[in-house]
N, C-alpha and C. Protein backbone atom coordinates (compact mmCIF):
# COMPACT_ATOMS: atom_id res chain seq x y z
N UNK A 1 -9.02 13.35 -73.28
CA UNK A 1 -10.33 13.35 -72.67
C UNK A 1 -11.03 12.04 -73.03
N UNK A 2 -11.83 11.71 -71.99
CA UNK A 2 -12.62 10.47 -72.45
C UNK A 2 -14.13 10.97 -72.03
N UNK A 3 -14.92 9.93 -72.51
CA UNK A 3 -16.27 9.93 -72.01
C UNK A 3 -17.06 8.45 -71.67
N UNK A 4 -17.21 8.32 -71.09
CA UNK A 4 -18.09 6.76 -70.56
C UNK A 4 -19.16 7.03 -71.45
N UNK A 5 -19.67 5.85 -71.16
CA UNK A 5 -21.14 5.43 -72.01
C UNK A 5 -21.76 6.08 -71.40
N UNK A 6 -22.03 6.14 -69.78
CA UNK A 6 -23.18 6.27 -69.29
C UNK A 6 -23.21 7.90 -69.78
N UNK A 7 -22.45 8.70 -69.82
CA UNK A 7 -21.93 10.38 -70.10
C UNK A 7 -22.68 10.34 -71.68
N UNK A 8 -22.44 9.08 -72.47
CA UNK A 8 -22.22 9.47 -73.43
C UNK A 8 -23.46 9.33 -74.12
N UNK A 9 -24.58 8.52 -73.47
CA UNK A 9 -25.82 8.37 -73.26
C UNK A 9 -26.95 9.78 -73.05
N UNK A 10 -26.38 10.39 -72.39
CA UNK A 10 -27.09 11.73 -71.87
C UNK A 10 -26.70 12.78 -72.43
N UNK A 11 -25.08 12.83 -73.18
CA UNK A 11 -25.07 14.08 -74.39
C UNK A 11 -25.65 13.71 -75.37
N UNK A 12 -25.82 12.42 -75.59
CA UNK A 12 -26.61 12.35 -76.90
C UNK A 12 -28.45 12.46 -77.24
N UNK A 13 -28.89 12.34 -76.03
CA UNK A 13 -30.03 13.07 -75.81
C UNK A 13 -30.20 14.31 -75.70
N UNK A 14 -29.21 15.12 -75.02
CA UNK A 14 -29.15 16.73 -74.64
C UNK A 14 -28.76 17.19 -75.86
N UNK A 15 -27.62 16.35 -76.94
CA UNK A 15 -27.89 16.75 -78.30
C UNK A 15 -28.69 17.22 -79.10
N UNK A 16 -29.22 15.71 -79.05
CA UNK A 16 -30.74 16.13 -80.17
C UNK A 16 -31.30 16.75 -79.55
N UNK A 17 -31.96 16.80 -78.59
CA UNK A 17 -32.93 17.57 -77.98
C UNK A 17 -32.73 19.39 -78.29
N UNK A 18 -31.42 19.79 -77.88
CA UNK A 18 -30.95 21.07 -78.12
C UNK A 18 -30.66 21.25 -79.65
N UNK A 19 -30.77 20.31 -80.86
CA UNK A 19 -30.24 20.55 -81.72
C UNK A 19 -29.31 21.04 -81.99
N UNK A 20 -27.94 20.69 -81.28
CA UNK A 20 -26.31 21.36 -81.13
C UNK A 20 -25.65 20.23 -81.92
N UNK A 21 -24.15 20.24 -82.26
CA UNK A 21 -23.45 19.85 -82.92
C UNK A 21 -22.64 18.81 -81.98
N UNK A 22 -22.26 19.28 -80.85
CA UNK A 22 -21.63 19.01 -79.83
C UNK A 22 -21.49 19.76 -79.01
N UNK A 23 -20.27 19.34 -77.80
CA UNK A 23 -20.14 20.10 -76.70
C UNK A 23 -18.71 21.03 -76.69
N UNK A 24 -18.64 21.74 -75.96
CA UNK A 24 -17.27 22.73 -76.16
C UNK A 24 -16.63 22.71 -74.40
N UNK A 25 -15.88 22.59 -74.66
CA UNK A 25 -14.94 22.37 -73.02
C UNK A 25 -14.04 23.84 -73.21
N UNK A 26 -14.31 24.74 -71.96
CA UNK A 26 -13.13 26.12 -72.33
C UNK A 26 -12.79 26.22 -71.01
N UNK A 27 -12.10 27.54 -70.70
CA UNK A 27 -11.83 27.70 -69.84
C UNK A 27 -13.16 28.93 -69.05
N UNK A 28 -12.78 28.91 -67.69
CA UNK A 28 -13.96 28.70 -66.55
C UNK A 28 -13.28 29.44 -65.88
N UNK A 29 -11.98 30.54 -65.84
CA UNK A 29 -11.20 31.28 -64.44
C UNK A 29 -10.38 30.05 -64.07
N UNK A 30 -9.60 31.24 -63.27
CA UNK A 30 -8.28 30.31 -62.52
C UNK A 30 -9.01 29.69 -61.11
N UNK A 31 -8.26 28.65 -61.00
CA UNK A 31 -8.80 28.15 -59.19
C UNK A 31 -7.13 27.97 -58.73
N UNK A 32 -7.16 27.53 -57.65
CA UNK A 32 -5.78 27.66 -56.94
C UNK A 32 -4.31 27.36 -57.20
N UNK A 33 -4.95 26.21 -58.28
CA UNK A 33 -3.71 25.66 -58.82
C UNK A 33 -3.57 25.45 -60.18
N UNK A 34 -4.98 25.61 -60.95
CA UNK A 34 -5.12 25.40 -62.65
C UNK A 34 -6.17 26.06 -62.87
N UNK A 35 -6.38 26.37 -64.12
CA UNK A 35 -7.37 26.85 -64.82
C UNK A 35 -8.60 25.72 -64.22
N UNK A 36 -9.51 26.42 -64.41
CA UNK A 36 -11.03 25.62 -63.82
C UNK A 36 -12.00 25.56 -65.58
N UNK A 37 -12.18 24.58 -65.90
CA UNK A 37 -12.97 24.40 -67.00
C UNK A 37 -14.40 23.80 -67.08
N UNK A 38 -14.79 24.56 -68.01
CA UNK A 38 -16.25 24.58 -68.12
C UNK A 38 -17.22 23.66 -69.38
N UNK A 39 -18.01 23.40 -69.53
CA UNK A 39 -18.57 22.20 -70.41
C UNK A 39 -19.69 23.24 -70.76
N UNK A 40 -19.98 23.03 -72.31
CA UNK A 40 -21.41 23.26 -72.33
C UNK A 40 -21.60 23.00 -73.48
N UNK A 41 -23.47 23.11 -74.23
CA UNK A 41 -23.47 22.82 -75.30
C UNK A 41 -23.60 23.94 -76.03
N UNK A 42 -22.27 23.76 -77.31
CA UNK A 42 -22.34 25.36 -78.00
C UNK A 42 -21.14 24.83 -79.09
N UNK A 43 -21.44 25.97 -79.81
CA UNK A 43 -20.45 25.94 -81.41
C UNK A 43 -18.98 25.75 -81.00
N UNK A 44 -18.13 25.47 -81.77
CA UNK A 44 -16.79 25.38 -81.38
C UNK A 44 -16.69 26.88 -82.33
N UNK A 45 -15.25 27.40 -81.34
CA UNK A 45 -14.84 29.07 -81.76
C UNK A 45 -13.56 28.58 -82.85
N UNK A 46 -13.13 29.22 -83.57
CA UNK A 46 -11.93 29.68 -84.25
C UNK A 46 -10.68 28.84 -84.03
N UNK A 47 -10.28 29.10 -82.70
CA UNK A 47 -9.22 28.52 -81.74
C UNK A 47 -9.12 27.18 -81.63
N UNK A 48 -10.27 26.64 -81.20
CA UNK A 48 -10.35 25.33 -80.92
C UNK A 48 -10.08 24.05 -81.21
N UNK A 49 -9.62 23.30 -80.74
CA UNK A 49 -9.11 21.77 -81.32
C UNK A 49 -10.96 20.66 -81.09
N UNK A 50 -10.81 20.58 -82.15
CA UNK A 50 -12.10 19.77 -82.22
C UNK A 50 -11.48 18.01 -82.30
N UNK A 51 -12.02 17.28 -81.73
CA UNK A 51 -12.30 16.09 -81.34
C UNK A 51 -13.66 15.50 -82.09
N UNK A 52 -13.40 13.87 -82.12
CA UNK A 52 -14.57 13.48 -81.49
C UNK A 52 -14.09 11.93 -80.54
N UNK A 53 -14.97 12.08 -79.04
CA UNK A 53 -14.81 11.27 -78.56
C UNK A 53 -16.05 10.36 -78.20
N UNK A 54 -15.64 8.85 -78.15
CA UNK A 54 -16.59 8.26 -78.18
C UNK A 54 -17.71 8.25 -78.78
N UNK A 55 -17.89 8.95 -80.31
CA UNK A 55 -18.95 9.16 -80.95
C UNK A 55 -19.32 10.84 -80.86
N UNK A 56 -18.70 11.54 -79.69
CA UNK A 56 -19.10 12.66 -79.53
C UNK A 56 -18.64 14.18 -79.84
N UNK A 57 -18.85 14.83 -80.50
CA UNK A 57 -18.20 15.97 -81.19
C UNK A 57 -17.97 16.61 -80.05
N UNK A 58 -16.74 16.74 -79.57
CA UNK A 58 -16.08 17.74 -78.61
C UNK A 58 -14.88 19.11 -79.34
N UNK A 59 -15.27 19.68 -78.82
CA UNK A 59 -14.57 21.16 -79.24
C UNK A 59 -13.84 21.81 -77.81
N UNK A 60 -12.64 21.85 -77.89
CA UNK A 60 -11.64 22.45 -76.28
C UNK A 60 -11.23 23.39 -76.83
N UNK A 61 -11.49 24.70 -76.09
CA UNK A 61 -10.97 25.83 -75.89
C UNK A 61 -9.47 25.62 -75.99
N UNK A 62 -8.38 26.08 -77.03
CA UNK A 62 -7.10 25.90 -77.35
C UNK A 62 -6.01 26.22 -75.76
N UNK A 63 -6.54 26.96 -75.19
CA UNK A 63 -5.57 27.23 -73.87
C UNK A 63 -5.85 26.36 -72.98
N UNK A 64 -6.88 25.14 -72.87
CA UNK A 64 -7.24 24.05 -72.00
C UNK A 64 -6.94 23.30 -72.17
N UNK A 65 -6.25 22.68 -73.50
CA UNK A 65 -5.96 21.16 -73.60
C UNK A 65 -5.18 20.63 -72.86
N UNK A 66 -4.31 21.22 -72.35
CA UNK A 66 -3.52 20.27 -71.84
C UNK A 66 -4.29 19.98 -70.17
N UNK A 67 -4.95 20.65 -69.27
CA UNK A 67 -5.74 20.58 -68.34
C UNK A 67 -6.83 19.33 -68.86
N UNK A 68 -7.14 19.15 -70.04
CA UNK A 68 -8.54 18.61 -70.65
C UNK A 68 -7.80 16.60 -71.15
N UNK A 69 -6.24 16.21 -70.86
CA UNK A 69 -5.58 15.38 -71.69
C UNK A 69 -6.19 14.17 -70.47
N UNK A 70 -5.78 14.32 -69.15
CA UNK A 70 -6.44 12.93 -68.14
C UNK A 70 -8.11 13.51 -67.27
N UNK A 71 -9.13 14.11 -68.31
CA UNK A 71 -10.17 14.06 -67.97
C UNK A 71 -11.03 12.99 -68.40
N UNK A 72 -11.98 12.64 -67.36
CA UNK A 72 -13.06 11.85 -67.98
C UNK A 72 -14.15 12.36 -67.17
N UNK A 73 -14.95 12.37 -68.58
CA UNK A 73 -16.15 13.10 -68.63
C UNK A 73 -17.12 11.47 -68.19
N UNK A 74 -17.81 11.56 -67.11
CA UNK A 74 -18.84 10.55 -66.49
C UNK A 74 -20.38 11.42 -66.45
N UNK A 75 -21.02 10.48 -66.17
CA UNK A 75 -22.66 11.09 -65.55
C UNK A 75 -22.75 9.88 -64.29
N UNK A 76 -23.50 10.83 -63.46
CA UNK A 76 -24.29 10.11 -61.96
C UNK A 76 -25.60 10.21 -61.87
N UNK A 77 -25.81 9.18 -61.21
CA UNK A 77 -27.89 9.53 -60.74
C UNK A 77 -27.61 8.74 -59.70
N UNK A 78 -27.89 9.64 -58.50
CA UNK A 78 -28.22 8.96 -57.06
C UNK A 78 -29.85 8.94 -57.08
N UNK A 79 -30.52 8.44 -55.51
CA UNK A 79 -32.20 9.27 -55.50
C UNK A 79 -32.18 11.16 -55.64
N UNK A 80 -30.98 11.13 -54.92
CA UNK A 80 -31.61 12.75 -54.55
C UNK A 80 -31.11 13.60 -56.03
N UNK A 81 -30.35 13.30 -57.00
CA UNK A 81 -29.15 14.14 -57.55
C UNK A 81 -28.74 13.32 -59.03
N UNK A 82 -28.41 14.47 -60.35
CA UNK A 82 -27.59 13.24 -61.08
C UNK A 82 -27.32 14.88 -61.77
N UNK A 83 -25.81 13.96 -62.60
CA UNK A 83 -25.06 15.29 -63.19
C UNK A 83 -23.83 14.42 -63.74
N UNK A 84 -23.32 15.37 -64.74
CA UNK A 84 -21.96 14.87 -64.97
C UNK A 84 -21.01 15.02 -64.12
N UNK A 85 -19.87 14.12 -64.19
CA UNK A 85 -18.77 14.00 -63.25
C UNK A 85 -17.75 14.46 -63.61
């Protein structure tokens, strides 16, 4: 997994702000062809392979990693819209 600056800019505000540790990547249900995974900010569980990338404490749900190995985690801001990628 990676994270850009610009990504890595906006967890680190949603950090402090939430007073969390980091973020946790798990699994999200199946979609057609892979598990569908989910991001949020929350404790890492038991299971989990903890990271840190780019400065950022990441925690993956143990049955996702390998879905989670050519992700990159981005952020966008158009006028209308902004979110991670």
């Amino acid at each position: 997994m990676q994270i850009t600056e610009q990504a890595k800019q906006q967890l680190e505000d949603m950090l402090k702000q939430y007073r969390v540790p980091g973020i946790r990547v798990a699994f999200a249900g199946m979609g057609c062809c892979s598990p569908r995974i989910g991001l949020s900010l929350d404790e890492a569980q038991d299971d989990d392979v903890i990271d840190v990338v780019n400065g950022i404490r990441v925690a993956i749900e143990n049955r996702v990693v390998p879905q989670t190995m050519d992700v990159i985690l981005d952020y966008q801001a158009t006028a209308t819209e902004s979110g991670f990628v």
